[in-house]
C-alpha atoms as a PDB file:
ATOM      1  CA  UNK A   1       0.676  -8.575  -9.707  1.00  0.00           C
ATOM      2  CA  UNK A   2       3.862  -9.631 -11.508  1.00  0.00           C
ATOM      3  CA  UNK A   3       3.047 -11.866 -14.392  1.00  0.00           C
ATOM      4  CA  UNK A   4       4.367 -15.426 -14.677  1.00  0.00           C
ATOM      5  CA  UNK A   5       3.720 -18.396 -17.052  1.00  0.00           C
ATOM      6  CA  UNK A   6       2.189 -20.996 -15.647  1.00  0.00           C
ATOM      7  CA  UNK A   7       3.476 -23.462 -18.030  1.00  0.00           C
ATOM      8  CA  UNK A   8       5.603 -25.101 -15.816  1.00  0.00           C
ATOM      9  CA  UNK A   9       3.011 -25.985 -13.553  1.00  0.00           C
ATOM     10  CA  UNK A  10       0.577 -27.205 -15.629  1.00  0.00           C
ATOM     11  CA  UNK A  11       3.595 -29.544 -17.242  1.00  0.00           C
ATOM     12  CA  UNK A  12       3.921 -30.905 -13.952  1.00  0.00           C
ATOM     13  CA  UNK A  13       7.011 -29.114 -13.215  1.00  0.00           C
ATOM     14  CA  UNK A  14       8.044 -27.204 -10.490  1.00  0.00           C
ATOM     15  CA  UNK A  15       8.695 -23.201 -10.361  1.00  0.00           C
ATOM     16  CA  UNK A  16      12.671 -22.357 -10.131  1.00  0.00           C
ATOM     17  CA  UNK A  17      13.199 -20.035  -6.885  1.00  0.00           C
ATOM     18  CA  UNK A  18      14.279 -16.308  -7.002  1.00  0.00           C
ATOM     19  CA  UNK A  19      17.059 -14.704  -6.042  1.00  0.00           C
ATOM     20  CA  UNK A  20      15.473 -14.653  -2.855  1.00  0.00           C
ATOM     21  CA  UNK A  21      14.849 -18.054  -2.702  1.00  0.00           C
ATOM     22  CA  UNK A  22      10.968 -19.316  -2.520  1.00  0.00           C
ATOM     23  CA  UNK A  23       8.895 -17.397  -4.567  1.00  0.00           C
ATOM     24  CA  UNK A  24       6.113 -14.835  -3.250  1.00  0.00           C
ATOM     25  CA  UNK A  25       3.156 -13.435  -3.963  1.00  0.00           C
ATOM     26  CA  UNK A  26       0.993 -10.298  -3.076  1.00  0.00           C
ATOM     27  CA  UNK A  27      -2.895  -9.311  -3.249  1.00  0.00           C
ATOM     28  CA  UNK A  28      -4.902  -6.156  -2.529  1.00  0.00           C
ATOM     29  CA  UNK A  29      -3.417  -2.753  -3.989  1.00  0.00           C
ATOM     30  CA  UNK A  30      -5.222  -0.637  -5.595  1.00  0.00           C
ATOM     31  CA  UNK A  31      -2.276   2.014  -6.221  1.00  0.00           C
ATOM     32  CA  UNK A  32       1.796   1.949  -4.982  1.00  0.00           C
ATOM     33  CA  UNK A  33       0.895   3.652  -2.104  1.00  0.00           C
ATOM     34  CA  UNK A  34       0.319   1.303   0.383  1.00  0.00           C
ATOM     35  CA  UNK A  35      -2.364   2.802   2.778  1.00  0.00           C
ATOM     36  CA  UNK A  36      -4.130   0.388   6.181  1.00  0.00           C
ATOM     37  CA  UNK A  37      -7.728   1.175   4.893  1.00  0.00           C
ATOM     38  CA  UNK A  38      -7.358  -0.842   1.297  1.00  0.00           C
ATOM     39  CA  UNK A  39      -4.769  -3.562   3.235  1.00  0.00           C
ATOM     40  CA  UNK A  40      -2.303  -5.546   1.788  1.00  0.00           C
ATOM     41  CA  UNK A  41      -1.029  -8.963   1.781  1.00  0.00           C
ATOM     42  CA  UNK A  42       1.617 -11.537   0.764  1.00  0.00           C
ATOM     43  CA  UNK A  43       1.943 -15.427   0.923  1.00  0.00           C
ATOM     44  CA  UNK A  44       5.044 -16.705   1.527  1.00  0.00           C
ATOM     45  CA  UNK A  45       6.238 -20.633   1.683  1.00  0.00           C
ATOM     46  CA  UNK A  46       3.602 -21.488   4.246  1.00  0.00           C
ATOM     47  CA  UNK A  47       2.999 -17.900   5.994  1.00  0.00           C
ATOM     48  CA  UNK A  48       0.594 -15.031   5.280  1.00  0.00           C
ATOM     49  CA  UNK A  49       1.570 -11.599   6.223  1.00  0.00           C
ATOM     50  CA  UNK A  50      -1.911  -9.098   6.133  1.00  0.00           C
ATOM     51  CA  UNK A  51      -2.196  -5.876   7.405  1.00  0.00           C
ATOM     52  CA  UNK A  52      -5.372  -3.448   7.275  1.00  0.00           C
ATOM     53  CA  UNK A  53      -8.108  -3.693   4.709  1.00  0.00           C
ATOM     54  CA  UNK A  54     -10.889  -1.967   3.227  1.00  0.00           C
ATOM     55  CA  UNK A  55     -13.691  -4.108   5.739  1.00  0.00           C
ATOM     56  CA  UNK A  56     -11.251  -3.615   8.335  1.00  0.00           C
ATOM     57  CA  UNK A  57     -12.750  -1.366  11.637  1.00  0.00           C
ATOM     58  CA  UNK A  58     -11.057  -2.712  14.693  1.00  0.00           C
ATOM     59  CA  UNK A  59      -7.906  -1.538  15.535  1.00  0.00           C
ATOM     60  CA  UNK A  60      -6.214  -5.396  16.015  1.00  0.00           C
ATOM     61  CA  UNK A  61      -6.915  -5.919  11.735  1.00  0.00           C
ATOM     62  CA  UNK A  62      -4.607  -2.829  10.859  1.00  0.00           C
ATOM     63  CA  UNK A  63      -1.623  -4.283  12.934  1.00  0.00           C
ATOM     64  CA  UNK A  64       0.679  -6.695  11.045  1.00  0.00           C
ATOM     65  CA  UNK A  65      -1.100 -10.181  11.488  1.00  0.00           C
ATOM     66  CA  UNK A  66       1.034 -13.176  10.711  1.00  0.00           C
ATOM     67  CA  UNK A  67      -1.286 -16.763   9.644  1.00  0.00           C
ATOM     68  CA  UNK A  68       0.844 -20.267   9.365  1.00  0.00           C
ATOM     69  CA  UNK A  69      -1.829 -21.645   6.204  1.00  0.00           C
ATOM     70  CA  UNK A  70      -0.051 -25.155   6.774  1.00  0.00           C
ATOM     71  CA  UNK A  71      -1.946 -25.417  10.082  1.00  0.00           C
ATOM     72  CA  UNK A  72      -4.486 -22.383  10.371  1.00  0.00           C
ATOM     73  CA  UNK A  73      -5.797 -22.114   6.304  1.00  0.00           C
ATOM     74  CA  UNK A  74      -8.577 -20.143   8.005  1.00  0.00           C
ATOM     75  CA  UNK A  75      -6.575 -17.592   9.692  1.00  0.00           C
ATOM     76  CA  UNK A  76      -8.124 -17.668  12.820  1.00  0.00           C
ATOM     77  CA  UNK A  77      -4.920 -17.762  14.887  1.00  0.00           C
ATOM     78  CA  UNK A  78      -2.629 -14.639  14.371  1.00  0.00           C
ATOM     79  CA  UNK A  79       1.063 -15.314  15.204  1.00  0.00           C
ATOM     80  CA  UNK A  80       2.558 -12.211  14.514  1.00  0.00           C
ATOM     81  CA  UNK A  81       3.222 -11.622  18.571  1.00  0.00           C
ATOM     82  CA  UNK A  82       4.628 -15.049  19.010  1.00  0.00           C
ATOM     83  CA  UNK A  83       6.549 -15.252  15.898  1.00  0.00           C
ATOM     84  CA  UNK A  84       7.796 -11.478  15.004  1.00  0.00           C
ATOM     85  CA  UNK A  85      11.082 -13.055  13.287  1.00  0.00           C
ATOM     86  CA  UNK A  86       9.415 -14.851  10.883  1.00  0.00           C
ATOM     87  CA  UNK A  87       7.123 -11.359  10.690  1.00  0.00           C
ATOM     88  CA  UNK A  88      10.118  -9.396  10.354  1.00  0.00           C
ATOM     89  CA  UNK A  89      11.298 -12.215   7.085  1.00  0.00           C
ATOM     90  CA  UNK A  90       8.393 -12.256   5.275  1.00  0.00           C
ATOM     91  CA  UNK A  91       7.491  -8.230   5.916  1.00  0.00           C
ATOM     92  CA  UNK A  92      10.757  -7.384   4.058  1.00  0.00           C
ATOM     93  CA  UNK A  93      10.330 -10.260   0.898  1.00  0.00           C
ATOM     94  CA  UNK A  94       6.986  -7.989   0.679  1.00  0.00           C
ATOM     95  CA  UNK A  95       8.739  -4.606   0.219  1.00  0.00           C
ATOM     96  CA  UNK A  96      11.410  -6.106  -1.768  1.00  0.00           C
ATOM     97  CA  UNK A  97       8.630  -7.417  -3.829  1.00  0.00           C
ATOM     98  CA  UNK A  98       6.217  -4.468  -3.672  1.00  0.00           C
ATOM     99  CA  UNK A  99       8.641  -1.960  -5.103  1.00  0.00           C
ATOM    100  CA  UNK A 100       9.032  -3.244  -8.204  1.00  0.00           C
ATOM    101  CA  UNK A 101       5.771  -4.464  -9.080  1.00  0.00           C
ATOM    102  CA  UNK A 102       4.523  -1.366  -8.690  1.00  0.00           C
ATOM    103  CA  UNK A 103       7.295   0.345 -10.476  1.00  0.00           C
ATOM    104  CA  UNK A 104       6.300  -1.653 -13.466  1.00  0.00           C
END
């Protein structure tokens, strides 16, 4: 994960954006290869992008799933089909991310 001071927050303050705007976050690598049977995933704003995992055996889990956590904090209902721009957005603020965590 890349490191951040939480000092701000716990001031009451707010976290400044990134040059990408909004500030993201990933979970679940266990190397900087990505591979489907460990999974990945990254929160974005209000959307979580997963895709595989290491409980995953069904073929719909290693697709790219796409969860709105404003209205479905479970992620029950995958939106990736009906939504694949806001896939696409918050697929590439992953790689953009990815890379250089794992660089460092």
């Amino acid at each position: 994960m890349d490191g951040r001071s939480i000092l701000l927050i716990l001031q009451g303050k707010r976290w400044n954006d990134t040059d990408l705007g909004k500030r993201g976050i990933g979970f679940g690598y266990y190397n900087a290869k990505l591979a489907l049977v460990q999974g990945w995933g990254y929160r974005f704003d209000r959307w979580k992008y997963v895709q595989g995992s290491a409980s995953c055996k069904l073929h719909s889990c290693r697709k790219p799933q796409l969860y709105d956590l404003d209205t479905d904090l479970g992620e029950r209902h995958d939106l990736a089909d009906e939504r694949p721009e806001i896939l696409n957005d918050v697929k590439h603020r992953f790689l953009l991310w990815h890379e250089p965590v794992m660089e460092s």
